[in-house]
Protein backbone atom coordinates (compact mmCIF):
# COMPACT_ATOMS: atom_id res chain seq x y z
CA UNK A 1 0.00 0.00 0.00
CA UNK A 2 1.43 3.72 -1.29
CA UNK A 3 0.86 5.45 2.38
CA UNK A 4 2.48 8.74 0.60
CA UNK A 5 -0.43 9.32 -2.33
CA UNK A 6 -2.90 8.93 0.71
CA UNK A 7 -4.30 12.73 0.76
CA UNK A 8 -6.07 12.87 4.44
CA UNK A 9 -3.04 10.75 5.49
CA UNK A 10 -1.02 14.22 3.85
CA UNK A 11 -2.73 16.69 5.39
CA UNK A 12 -2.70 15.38 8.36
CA UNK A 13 1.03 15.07 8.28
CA UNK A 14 0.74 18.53 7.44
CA UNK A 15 -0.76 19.85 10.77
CA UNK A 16 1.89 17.48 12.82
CA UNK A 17 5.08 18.07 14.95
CA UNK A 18 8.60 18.16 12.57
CA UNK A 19 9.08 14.80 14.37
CA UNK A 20 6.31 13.18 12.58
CA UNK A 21 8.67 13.30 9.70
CA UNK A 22 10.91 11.64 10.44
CA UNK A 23 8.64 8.34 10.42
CA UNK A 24 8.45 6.64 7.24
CA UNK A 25 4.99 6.53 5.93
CA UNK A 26 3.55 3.72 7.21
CA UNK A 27 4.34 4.77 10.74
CA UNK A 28 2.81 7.88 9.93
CA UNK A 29 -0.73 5.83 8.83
CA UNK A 30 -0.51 3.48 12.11
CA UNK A 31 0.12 7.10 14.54
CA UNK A 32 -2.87 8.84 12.40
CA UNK A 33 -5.13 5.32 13.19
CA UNK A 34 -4.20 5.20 16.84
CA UNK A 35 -5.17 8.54 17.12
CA UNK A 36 -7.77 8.45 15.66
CA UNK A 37 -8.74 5.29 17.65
CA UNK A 38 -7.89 7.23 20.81
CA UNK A 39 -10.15 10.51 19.94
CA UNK A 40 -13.30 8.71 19.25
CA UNK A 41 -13.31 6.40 22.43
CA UNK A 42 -12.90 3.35 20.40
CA UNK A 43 -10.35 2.16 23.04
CA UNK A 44 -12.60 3.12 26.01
CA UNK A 45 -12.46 0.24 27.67
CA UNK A 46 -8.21 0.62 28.06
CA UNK A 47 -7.44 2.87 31.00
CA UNK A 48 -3.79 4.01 30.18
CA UNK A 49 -2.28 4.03 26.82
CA UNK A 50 1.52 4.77 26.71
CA UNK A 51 2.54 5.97 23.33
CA UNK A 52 6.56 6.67 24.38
């Protein structure tokens, strides 16, 4: 899968600390999921969720 041609995936990238960056594009897509996982409750049920 060509994570770079995404367009959401690029704007959000966009709107991101210079660190994001750095990731290669795939880690990009699986820190934009969890995210988005984490922002609409889908992992409610998990009480702490350690990123770093």
């Amino acid at each position: 899968m060509d994570f770079d041609k995404d367009p959401t995936l690029q704007e959000w990238t966009r709107e991101q600390p210079l660190s994001v960056l750095a990731l290669d594009s795939a880690d990009r897509a699986v820190l934009r999921i969890a995210e988005t996982a984490i922002a609409s409750n889908t992992w409610s049920d998990i009480s702490c969720i350690n990123i770093f």
